[in-house]
N, C-alpha and C. Protein backbone atom coordinates (compact mmCIF):
# COMPACT_ATOMS: atom_id res chain seq x y z
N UNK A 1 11.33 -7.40 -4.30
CA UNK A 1 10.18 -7.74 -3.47
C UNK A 1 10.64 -8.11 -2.07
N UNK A 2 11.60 -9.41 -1.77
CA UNK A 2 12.21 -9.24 -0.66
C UNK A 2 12.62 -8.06 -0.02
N UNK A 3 12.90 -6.83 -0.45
CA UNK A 3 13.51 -5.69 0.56
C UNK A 3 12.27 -5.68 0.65
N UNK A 4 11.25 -4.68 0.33
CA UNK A 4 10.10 -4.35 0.91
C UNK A 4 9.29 -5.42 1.81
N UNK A 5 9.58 -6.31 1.64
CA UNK A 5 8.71 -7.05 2.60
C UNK A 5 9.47 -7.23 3.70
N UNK A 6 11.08 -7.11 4.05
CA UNK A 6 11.84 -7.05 5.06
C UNK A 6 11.58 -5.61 5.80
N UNK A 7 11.50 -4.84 5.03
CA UNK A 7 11.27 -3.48 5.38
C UNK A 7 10.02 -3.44 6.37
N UNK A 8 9.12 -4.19 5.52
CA UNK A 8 7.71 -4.13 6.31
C UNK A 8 7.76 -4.94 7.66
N UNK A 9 8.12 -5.67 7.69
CA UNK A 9 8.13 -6.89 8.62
C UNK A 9 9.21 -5.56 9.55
N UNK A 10 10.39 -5.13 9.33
CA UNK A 10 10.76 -4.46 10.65
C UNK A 10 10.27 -3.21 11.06
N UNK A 11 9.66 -2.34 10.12
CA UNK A 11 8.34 -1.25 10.41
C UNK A 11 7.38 -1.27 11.46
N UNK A 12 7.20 -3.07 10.72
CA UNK A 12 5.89 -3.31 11.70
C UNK A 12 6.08 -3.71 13.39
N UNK A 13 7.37 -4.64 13.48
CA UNK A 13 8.00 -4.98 14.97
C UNK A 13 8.40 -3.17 15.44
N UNK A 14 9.10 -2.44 14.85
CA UNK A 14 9.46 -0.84 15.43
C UNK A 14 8.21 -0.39 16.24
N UNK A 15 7.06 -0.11 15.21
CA UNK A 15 5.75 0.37 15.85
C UNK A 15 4.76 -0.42 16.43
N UNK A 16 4.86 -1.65 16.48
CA UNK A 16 4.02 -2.38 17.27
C UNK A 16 2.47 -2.96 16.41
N UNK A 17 2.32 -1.69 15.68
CA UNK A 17 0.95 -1.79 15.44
C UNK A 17 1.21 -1.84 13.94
N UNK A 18 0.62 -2.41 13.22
CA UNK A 18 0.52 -2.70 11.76
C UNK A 18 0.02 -1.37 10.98
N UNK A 19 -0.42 -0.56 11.96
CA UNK A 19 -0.66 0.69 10.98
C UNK A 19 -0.36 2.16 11.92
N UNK A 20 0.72 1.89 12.29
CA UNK A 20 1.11 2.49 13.33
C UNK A 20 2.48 4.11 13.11
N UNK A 21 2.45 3.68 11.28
CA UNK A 21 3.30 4.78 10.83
C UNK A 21 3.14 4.71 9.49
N UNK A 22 3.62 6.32 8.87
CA UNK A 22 3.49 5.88 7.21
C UNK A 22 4.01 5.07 6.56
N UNK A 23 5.68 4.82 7.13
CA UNK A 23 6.73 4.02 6.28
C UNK A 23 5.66 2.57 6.24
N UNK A 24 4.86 2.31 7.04
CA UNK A 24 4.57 1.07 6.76
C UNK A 24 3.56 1.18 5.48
N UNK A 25 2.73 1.71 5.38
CA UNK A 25 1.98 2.45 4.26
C UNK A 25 2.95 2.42 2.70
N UNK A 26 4.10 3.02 2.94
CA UNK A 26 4.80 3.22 1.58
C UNK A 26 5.31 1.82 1.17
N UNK A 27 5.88 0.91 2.08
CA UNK A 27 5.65 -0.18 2.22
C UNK A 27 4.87 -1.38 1.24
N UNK A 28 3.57 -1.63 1.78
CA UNK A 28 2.50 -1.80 1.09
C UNK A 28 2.49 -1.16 -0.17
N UNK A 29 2.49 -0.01 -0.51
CA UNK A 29 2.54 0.35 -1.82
C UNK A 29 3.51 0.10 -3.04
N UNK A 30 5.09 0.03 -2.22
CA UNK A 30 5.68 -0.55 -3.16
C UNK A 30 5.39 -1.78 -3.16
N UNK A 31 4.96 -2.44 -2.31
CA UNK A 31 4.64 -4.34 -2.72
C UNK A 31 3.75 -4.44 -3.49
N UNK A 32 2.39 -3.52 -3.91
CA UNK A 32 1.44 -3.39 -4.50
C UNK A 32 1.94 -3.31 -6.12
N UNK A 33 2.67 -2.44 -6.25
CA UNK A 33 3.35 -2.20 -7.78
C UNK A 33 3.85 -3.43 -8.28
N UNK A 34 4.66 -4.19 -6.85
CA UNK A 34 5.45 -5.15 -7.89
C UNK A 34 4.58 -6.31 -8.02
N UNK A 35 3.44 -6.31 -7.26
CA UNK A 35 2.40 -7.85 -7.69
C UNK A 35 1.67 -7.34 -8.83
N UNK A 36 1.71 -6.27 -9.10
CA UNK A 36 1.00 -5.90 -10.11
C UNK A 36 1.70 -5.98 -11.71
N UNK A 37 3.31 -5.99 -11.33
CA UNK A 37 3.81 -5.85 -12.52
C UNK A 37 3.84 -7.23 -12.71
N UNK A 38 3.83 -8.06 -11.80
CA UNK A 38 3.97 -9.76 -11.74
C UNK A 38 2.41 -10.28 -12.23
N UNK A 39 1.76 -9.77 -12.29
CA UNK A 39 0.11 -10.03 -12.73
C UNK A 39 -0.07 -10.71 -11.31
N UNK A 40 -0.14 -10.26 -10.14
CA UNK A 40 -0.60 -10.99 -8.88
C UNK A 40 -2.13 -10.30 -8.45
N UNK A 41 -2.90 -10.18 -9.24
CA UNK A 41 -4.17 -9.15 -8.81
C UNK A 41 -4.43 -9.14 -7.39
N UNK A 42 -4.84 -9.88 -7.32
CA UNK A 42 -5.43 -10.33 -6.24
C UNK A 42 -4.84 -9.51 -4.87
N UNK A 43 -3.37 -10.10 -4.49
CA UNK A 43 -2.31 -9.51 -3.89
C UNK A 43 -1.84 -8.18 -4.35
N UNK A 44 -2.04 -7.40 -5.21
CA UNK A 44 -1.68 -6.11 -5.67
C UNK A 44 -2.97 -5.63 -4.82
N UNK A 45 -4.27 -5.74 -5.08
CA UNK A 45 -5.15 -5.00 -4.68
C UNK A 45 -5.36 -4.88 -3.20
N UNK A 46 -4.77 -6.53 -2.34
CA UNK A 46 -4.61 -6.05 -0.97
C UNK A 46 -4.08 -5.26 -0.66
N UNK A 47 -2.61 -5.18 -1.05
CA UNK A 47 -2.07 -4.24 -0.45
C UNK A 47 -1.96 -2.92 -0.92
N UNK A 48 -2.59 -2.22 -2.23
CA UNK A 48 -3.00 -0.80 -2.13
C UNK A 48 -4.11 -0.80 -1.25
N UNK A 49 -4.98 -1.74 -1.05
CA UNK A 49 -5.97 -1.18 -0.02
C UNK A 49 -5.23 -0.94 1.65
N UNK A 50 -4.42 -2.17 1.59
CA UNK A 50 -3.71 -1.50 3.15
C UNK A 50 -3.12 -0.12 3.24
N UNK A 51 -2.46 -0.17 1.90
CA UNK A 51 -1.73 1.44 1.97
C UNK A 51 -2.27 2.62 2.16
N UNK A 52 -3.99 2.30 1.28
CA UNK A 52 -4.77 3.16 1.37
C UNK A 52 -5.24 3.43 3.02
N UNK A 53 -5.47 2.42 3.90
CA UNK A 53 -6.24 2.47 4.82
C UNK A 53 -5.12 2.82 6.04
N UNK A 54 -3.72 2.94 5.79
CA UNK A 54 -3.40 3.14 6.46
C UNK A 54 -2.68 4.64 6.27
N UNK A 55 -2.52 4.91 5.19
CA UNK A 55 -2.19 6.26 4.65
C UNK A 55 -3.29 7.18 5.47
N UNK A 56 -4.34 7.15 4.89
CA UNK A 56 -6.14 8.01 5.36
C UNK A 56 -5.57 7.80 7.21
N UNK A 57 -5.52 6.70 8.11
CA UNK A 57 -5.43 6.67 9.33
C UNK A 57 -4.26 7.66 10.08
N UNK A 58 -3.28 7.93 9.06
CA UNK A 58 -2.23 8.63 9.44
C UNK A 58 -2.08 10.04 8.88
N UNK A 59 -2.60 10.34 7.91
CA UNK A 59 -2.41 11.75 7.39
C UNK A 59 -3.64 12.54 7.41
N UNK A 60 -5.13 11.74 7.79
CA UNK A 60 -6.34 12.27 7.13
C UNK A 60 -6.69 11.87 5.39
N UNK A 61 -8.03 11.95 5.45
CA UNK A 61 -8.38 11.79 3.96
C UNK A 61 -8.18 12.93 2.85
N UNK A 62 -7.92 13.89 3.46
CA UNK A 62 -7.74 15.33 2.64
C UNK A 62 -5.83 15.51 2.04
N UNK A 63 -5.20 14.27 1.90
CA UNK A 63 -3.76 14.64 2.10
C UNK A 63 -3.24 14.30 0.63
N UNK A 64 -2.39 14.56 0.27
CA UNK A 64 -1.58 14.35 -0.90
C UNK A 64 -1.47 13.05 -1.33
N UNK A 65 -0.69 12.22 -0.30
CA UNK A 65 0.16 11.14 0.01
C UNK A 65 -1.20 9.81 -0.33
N UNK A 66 -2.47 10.45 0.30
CA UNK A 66 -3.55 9.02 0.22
C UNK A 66 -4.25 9.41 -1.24
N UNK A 67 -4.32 11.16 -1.91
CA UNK A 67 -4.80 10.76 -3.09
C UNK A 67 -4.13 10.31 -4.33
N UNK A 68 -2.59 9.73 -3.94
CA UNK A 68 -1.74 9.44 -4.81
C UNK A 68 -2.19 7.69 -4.87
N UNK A 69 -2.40 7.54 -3.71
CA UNK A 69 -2.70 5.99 -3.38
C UNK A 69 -4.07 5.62 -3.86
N UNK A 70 -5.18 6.35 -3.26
CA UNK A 70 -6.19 6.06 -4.32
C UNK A 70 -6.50 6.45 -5.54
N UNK A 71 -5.39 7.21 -6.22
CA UNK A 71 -5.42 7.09 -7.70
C UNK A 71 -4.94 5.91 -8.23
N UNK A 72 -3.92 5.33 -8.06
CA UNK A 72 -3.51 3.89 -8.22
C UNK A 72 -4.22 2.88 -8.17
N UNK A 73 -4.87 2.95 -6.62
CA UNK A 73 -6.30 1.98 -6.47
C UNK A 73 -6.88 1.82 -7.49
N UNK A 74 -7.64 3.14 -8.08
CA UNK A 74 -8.62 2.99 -8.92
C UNK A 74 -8.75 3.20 -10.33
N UNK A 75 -7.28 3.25 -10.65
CA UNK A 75 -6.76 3.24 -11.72
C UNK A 75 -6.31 1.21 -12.00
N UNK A 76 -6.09 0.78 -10.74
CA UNK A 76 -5.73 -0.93 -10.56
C UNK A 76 -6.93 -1.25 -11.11
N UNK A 77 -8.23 -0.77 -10.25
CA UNK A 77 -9.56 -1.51 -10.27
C UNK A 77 -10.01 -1.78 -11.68
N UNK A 78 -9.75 -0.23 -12.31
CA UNK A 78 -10.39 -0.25 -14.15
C UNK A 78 -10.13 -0.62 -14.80
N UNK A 79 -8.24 -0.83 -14.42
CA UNK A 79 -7.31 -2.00 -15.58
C UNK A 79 -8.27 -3.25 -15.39
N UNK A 80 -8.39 -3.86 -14.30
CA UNK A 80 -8.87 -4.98 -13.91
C UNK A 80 -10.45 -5.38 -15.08
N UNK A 81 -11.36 -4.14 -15.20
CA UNK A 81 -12.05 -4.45 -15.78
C UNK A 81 -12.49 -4.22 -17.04
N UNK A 82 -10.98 -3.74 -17.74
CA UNK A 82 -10.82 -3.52 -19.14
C UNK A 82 -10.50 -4.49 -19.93
């Protein structure tokens, strides 16, 4: 968990902008997996939604890369209400 969040934190100083490239996106997604394997809901679901929102801002909504991310999303959401 520490690498990715070091990762993110220097992604984010590189580009300035918090959603300013994909790596920051992949980012978020691996932090998403591991709050999830930690039972962190809450924090898992932020950050597939960042990944999501920043994936869609950088590739378009039609791309590979964001329907991999919102399959996860909403595959998170249903665990959640199973």
């Amino acid at each position: 968990m520490a690498c990715f969040k070091k990762a993110l934190r220097i992604r984010e100083a590189r580009y300035k902008d918090p959603e300013g490239h994909e790596t920051i996106a992949d980012c978020h997604y691996n932090i998403a997996l591991i709050y999830k394997q930690t039972h962190k809901s809450a924090k898992a679901h932020e950050s597939l939604g960042n990944a999501l929102r920043i994936r869609g801002k950088q590739l378009g909504g039609n791309s590979l890369p964001v329907a991999q991310v919102s399959k996860k999303f909403f595959e998170f959401c249903f665990d959640c209400f199973v």
